[in-house]
N, C-alpha and C. Protein backbone atom coordinates (compact mmCIF):
# COMPACT_ATOMS: atom_id res chain seq x y z
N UNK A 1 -23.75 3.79 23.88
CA UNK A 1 -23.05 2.86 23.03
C UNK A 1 -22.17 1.95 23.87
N UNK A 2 -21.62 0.57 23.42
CA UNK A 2 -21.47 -0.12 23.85
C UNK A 2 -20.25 -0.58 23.16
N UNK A 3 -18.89 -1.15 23.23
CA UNK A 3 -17.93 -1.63 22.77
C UNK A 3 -18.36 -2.55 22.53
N UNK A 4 -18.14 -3.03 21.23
CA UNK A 4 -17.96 -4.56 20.84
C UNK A 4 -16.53 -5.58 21.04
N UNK A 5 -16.84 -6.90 21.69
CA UNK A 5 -15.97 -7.70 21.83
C UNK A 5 -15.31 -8.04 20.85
N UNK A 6 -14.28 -8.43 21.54
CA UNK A 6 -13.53 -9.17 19.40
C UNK A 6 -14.03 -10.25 18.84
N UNK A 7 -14.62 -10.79 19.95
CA UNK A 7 -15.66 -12.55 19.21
C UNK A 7 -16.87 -11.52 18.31
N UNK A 8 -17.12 -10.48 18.88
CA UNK A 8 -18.67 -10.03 17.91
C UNK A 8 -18.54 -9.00 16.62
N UNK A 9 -17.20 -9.40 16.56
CA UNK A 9 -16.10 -8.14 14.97
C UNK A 9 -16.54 -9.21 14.28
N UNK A 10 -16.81 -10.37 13.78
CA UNK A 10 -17.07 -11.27 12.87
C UNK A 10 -15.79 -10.75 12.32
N UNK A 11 -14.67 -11.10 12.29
CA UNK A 11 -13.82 -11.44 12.05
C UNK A 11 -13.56 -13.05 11.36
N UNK A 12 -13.14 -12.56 10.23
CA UNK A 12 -12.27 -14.05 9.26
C UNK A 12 -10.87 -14.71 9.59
N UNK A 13 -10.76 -15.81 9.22
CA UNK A 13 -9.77 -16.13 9.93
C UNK A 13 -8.73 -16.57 8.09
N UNK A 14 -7.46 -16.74 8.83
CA UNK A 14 -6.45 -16.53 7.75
C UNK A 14 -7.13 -17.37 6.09
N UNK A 15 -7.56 -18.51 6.20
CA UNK A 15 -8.25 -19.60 5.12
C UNK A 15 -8.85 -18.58 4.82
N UNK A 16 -9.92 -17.78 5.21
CA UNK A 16 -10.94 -16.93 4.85
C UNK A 16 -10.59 -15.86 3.91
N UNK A 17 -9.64 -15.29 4.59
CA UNK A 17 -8.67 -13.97 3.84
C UNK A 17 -8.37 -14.61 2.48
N UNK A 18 -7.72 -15.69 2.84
CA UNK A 18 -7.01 -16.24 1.85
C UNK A 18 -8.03 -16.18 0.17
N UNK A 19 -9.24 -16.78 0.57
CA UNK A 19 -10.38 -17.28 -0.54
C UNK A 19 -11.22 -16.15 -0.79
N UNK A 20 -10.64 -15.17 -0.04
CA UNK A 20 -11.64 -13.72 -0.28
C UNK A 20 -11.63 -12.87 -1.64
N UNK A 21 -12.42 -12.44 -2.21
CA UNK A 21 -12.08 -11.43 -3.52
C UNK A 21 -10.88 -10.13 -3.08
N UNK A 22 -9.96 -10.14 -3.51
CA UNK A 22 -9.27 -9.09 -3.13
C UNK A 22 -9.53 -8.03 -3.88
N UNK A 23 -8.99 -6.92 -3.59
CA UNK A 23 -8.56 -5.35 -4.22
C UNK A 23 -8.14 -5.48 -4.68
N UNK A 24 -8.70 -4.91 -6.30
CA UNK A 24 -7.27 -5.06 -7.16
C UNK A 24 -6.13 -4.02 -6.98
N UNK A 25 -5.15 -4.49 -6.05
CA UNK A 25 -4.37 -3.16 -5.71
C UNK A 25 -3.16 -3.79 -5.06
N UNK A 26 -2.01 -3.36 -5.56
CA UNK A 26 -0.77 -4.19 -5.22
C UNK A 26 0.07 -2.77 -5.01
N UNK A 27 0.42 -2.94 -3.42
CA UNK A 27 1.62 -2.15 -2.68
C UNK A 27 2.70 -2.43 -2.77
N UNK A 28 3.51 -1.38 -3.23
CA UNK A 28 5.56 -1.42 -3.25
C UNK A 28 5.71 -0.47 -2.83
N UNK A 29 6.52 -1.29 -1.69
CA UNK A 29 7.27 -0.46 -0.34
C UNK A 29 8.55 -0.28 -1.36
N UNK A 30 8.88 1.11 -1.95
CA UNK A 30 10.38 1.45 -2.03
C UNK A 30 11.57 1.97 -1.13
N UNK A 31 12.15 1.02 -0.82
CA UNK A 31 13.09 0.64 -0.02
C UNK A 31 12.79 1.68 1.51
N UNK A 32 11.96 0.82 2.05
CA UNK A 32 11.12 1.78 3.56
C UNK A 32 12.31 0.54 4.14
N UNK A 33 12.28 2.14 5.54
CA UNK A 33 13.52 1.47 6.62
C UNK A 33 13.00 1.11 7.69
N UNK A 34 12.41 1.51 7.94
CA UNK A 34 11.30 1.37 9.72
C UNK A 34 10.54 0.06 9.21
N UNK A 35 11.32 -0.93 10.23
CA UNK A 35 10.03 -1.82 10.55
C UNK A 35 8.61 -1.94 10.94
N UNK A 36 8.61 -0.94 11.46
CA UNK A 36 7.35 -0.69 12.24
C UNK A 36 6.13 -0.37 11.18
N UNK A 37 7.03 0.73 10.33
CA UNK A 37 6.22 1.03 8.53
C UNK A 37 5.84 0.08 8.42
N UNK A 38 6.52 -0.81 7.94
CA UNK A 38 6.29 -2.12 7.55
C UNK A 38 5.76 -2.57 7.49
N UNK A 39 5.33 -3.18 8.95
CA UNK A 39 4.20 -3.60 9.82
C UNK A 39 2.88 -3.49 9.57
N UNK A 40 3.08 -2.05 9.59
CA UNK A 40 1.40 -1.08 9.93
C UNK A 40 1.05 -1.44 8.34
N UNK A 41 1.45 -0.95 7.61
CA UNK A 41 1.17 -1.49 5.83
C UNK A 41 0.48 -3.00 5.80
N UNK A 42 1.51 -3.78 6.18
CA UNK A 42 0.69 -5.33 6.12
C UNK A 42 -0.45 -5.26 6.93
N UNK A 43 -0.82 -4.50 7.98
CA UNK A 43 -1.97 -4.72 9.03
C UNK A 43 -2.82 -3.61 8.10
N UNK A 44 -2.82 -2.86 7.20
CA UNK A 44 -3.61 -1.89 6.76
C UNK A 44 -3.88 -2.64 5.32
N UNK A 45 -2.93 -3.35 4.88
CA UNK A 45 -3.33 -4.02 3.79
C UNK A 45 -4.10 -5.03 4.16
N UNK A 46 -4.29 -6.05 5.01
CA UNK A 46 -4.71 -7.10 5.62
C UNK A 46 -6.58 -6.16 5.81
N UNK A 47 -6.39 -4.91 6.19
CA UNK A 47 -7.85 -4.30 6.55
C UNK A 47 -8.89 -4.29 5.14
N UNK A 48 -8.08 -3.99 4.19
CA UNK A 48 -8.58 -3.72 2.67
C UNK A 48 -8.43 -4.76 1.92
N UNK A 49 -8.22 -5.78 2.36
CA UNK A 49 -8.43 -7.14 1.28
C UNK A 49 -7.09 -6.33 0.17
N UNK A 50 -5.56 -6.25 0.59
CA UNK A 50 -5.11 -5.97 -0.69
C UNK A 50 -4.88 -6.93 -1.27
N UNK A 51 -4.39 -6.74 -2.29
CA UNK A 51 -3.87 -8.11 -3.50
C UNK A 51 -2.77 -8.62 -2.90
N UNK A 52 -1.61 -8.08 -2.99
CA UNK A 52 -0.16 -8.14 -2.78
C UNK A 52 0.90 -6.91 -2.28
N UNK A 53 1.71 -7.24 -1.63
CA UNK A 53 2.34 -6.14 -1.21
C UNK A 53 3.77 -6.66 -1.80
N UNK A 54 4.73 -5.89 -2.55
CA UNK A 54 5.95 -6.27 -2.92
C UNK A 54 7.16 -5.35 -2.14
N UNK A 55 7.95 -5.82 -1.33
CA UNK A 55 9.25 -5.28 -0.75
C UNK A 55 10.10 -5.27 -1.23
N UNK A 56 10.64 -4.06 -1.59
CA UNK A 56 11.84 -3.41 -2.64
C UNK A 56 13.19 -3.12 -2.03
N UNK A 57 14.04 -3.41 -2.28
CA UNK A 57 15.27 -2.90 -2.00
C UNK A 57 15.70 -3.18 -0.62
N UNK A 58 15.82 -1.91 0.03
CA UNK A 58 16.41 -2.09 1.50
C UNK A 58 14.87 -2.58 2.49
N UNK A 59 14.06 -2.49 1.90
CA UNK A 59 12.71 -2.83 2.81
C UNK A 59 12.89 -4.42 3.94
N UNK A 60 12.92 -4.49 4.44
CA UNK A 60 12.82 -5.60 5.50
C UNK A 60 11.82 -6.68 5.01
N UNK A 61 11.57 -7.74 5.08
CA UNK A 61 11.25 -8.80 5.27
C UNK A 61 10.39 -10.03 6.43
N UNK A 62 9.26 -9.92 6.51
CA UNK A 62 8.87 -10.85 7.32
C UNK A 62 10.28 -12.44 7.71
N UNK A 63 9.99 -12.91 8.27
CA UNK A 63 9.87 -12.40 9.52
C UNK A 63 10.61 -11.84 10.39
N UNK A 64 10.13 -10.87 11.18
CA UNK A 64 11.08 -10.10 11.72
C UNK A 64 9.72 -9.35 12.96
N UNK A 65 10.86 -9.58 14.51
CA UNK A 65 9.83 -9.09 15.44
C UNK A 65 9.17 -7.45 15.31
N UNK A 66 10.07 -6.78 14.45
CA UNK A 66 9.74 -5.32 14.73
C UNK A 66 8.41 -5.08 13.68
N UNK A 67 8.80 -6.07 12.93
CA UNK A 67 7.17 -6.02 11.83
C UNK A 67 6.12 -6.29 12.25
N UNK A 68 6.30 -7.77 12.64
CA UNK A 68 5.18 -8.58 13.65
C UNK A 68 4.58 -7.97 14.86
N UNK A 69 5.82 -6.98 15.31
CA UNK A 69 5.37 -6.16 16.61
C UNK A 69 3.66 -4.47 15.85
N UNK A 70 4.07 -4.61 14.65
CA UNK A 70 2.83 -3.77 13.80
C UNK A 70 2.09 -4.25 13.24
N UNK A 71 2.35 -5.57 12.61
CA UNK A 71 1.46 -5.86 11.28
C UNK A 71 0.50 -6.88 12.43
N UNK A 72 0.71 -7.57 13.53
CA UNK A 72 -0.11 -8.56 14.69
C UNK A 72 -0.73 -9.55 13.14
N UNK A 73 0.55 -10.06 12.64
CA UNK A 73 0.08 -11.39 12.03
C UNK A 73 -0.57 -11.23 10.56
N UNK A 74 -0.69 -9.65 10.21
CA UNK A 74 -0.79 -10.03 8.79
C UNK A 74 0.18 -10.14 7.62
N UNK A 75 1.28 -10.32 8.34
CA UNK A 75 2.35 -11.05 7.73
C UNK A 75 1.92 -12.22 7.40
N UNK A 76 0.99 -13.06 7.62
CA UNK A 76 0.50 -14.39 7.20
C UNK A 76 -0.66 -14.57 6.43
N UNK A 77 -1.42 -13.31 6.62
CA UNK A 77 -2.95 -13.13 5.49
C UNK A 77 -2.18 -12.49 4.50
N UNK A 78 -1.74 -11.70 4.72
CA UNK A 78 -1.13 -10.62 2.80
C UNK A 78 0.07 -11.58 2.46
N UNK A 79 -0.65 -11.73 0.99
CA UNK A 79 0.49 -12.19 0.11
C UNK A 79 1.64 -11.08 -0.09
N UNK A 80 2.74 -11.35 0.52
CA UNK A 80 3.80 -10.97 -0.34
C UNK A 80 4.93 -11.55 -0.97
N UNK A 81 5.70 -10.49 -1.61
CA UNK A 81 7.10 -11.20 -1.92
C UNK A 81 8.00 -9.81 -2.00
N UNK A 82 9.22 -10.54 -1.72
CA UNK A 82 10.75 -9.45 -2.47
C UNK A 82 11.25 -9.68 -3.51
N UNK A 83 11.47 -8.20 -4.17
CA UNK A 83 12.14 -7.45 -5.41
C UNK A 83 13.20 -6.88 -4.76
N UNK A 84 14.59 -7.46 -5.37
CA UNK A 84 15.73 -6.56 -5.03
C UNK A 84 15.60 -5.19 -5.62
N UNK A 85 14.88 -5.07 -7.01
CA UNK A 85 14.93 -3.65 -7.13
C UNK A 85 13.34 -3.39 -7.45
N UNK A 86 13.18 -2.06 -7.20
CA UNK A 86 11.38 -1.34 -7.52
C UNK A 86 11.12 -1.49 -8.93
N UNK A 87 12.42 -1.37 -9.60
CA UNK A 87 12.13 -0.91 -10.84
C UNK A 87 11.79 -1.69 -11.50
N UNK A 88 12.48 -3.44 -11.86
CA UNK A 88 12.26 -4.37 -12.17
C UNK A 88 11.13 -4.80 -11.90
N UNK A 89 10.28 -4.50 -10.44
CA UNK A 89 9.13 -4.82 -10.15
C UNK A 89 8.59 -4.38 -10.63
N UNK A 90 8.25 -2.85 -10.53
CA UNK A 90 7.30 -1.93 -11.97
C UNK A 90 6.86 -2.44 -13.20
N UNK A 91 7.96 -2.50 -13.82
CA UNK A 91 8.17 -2.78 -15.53
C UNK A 91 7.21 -3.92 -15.39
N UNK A 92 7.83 -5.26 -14.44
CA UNK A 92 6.73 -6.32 -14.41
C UNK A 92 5.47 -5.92 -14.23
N UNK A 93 5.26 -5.11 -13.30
CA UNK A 93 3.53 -4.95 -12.99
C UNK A 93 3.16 -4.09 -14.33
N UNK A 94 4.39 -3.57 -15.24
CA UNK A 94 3.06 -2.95 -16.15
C UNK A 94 3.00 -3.75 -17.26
N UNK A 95 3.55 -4.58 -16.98
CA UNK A 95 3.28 -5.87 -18.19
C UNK A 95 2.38 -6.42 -17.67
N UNK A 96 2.05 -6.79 -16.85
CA UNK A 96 0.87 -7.62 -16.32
C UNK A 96 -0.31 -6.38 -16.23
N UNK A 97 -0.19 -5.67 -16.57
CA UNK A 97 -1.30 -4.57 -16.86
C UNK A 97 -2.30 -4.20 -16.15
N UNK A 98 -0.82 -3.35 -14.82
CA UNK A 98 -1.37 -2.38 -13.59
C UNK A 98 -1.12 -1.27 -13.97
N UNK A 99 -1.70 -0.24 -13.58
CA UNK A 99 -1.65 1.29 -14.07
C UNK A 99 -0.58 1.55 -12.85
N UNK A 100 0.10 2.04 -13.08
CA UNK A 100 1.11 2.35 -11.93
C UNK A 100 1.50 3.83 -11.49
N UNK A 101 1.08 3.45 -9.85
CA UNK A 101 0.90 5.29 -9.20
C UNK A 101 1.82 5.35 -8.18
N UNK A 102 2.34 6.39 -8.41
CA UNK A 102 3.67 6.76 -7.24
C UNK A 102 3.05 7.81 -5.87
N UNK A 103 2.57 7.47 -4.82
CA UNK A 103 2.52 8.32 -4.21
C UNK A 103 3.82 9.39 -3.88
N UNK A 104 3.26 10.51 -4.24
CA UNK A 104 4.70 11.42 -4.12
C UNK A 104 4.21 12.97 -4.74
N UNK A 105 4.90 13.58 -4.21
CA UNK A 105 4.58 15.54 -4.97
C UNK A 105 6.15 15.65 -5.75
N UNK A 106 4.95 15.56 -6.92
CA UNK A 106 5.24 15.75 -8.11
C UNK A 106 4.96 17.23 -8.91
N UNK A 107 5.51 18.15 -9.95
CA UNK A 107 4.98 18.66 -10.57
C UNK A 107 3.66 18.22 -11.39
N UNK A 108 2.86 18.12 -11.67
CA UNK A 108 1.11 17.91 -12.20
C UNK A 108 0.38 16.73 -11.70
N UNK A 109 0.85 16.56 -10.37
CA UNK A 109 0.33 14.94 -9.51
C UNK A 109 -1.06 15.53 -9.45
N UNK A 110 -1.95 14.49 -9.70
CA UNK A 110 -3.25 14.52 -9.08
C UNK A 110 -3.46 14.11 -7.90
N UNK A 111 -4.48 15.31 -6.80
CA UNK A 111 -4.72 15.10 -5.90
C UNK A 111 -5.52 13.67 -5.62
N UNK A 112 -5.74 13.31 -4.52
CA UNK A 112 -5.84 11.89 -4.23
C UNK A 112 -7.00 11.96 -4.09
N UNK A 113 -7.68 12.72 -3.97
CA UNK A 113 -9.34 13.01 -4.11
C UNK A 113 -10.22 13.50 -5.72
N UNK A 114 -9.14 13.71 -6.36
CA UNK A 114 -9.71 13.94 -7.85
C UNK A 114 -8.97 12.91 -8.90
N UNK A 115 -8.29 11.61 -8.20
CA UNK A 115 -8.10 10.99 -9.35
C UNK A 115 -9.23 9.76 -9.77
N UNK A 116 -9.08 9.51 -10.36
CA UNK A 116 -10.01 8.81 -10.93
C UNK A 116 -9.84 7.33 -11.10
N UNK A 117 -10.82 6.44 -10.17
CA UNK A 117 -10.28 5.50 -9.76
C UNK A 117 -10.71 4.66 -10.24
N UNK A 118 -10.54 3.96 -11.66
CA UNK A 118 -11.69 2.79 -12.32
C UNK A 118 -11.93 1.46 -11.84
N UNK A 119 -13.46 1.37 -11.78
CA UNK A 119 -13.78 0.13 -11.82
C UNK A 119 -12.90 -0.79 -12.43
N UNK A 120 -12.99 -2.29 -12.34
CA UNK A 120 -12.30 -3.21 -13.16
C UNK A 120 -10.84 -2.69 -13.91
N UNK A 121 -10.19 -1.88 -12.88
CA UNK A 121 -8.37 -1.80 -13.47
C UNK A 121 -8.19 -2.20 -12.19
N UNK A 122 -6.80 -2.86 -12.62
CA UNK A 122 -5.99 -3.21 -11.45
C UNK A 122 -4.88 -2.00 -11.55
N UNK A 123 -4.38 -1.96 -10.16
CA UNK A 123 -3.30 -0.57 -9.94
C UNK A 123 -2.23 -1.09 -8.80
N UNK A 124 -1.14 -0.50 -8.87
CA UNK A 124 -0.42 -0.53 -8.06
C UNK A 124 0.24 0.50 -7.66
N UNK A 125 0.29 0.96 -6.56
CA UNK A 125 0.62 2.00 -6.05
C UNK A 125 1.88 1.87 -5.03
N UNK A 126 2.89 2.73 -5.44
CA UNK A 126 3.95 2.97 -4.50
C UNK A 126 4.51 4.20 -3.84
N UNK A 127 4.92 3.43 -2.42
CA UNK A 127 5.12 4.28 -0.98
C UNK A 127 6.64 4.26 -0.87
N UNK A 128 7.20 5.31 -0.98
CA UNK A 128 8.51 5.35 -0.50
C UNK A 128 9.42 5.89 0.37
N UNK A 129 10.50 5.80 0.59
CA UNK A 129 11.69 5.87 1.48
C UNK A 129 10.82 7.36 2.78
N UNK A 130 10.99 7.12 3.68
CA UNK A 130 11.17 8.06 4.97
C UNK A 130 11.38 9.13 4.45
N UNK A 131 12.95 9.17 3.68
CA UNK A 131 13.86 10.62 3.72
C UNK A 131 13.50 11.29 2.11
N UNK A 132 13.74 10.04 1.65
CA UNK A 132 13.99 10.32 -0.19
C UNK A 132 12.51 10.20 -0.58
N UNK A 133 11.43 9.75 -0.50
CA UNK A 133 10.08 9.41 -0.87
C UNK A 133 10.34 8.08 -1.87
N UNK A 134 9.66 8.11 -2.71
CA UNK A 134 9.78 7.44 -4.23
C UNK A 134 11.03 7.87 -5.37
N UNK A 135 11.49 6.86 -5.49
CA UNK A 135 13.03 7.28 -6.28
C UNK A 135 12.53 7.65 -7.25
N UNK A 136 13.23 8.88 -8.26
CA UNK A 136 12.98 9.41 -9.60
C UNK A 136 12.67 8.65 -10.91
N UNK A 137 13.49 7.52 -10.81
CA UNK A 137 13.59 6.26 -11.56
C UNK A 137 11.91 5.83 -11.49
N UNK A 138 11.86 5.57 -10.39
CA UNK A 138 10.37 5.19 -10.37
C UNK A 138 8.80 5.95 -10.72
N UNK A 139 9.50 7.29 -9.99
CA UNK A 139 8.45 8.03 -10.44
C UNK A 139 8.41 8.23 -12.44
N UNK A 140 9.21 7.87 -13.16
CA UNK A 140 9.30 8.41 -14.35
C UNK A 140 8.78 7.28 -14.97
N UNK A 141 8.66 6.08 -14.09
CA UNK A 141 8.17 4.59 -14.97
C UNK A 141 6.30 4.97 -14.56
N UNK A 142 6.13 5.42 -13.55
CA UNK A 142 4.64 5.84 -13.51
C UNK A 142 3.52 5.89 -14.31
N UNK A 143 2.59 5.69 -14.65
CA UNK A 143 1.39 6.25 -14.98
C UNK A 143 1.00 7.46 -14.45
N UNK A 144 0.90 7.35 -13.42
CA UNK A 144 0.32 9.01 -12.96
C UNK A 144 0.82 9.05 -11.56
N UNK A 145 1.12 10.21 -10.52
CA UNK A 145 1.19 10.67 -9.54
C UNK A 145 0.06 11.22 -8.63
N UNK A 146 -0.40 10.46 -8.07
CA UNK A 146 -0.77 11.35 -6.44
C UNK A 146 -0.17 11.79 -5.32
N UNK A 147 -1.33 12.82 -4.95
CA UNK A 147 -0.67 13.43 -3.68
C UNK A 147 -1.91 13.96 -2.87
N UNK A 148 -1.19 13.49 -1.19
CA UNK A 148 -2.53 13.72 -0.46
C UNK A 148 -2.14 14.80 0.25
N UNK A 149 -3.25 15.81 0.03
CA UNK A 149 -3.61 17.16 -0.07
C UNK A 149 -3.08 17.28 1.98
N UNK A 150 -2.34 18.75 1.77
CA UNK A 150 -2.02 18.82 3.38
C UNK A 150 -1.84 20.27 3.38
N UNK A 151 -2.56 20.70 4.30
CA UNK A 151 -2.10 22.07 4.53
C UNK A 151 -1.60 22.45 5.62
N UNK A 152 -1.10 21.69 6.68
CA UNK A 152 0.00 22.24 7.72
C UNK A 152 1.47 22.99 7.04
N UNK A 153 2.26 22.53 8.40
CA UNK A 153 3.30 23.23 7.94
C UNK A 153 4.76 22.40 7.49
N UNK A 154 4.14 21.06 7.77
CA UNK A 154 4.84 20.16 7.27
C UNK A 154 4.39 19.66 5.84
N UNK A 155 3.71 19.43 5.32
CA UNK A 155 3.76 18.82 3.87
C UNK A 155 4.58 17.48 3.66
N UNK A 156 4.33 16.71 4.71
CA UNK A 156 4.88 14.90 4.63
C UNK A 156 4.14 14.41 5.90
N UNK A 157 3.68 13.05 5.37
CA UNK A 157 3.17 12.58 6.67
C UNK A 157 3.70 10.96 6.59
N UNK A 158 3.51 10.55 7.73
CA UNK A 158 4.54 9.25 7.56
C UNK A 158 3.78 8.28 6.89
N UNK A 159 5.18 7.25 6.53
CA UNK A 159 4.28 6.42 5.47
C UNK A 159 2.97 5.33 5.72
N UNK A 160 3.37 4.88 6.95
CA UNK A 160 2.40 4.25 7.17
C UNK A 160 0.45 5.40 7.30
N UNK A 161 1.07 6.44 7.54
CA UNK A 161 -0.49 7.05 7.35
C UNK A 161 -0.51 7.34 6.15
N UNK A 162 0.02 7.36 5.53
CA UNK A 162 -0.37 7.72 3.67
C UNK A 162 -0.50 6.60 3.28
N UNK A 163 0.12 5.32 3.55
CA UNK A 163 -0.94 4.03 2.99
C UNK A 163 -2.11 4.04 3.77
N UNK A 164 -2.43 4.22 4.85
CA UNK A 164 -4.11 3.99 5.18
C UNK A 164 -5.03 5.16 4.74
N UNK A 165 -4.60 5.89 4.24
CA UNK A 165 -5.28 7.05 3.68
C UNK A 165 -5.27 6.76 2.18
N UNK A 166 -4.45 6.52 1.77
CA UNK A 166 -4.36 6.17 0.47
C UNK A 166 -4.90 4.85 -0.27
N UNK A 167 -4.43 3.77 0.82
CA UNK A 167 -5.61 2.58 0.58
C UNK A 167 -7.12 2.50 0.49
N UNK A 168 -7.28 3.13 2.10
CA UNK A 168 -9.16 3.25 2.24
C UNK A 168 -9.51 4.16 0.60
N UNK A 169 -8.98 5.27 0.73
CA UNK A 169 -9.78 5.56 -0.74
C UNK A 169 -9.66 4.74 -2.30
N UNK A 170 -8.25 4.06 -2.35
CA UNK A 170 -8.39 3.30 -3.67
C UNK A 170 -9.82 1.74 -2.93
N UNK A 171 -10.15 2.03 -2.15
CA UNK A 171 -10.39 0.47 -1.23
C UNK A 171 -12.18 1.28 -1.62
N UNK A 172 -12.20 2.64 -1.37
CA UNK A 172 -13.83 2.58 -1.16
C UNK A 172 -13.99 2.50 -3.10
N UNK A 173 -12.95 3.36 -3.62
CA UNK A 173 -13.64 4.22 -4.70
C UNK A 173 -13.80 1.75 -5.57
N UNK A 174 -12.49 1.46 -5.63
CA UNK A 174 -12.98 -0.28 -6.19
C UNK A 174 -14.10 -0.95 -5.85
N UNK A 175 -14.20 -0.74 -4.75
CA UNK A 175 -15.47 -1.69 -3.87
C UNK A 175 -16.82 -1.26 -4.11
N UNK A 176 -17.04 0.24 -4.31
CA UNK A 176 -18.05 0.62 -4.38
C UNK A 176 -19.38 -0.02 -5.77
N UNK A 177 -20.58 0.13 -5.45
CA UNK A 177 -21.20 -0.98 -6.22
C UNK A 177 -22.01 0.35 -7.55
């Protein structure tokens, strides 16, 4: 086997992203502190064609080098915007009629491999805080809870790997034909 160059990734360029069918799938960062999170989210959302990514609370803001130093510019393909609060954002997304999922362990969360991911719904799913996860407030405005299945001895994994784990599967189970 042979590495492929980056000219032979057929790679799109930002116009492209832009006019592309997206995922119906809109990310809220609740109030994440690490830039670097940050980052990796917009560069993982940027991988999955997401819809939108919304930054909540204490979450940081493009532009900013410690983001740019993760996301390498998809701070400029993913649409986003800031919400001073999650919650206000929620309520909106479930008026605009997203099913809304809290990543977080919850009492009766469905595992992230047995939920059920419909065709033609749009969803939005939220990632939260380092320390605190997803605020209670939020989790109670929910539709449903997931949680990705871990059997070490930790039981948390950082956020930026629970959005790429959590994306690719809302990303295969939408896309799929």
């Amino acid at each position: 086997m042979r590495k492929l160059k980056n000219s032979e990734l057929n790679r799109i360029n930002i116009t492209e992203f832009k006019n592309s069918p997206k995922t119906p799938l809109v990310v809220v960062l609740d109030n994440i502190r690490s830039l670097n999170n940050i980052g990796s989210v917009f560069r993982t959302s940027d991988a999955f064609l997401i819809e939108q990514i919304i930054l909540c609370g204490i979450t940081a803001k493009p532009p900013h080098k410690d983001i740019h130093k993760t996301a390498l510019g998809a701070t400029d393909s993913v649409t986003w915007e800031y919400a001073k609060s999650t919650i206000e954002a929620v309520n909106r997304l479930k008026n605009e009629g997203y099913v809304i999922i809290s990543v977080e362990q919850t009492e009766n969360a469905s595992m992230l491999q047995d939920f059920n991911i419909k065709q033609n719904q749009k969803y939005a799913v939220i990632f939260g805080n380092e320390v605190k996860g997803v605020q209670q407030e939020v989790v109670d405005l929910s539709d449903n809870c997931i949680e990705i299945p871990q059997f070490g001895t930790k039981h948390s994994l950082n956020i930026s790997v629970s959005a790429g784990i959590v994306l690719w599967e809302f990303f295969r189970k939408l896309k799929s034909n």
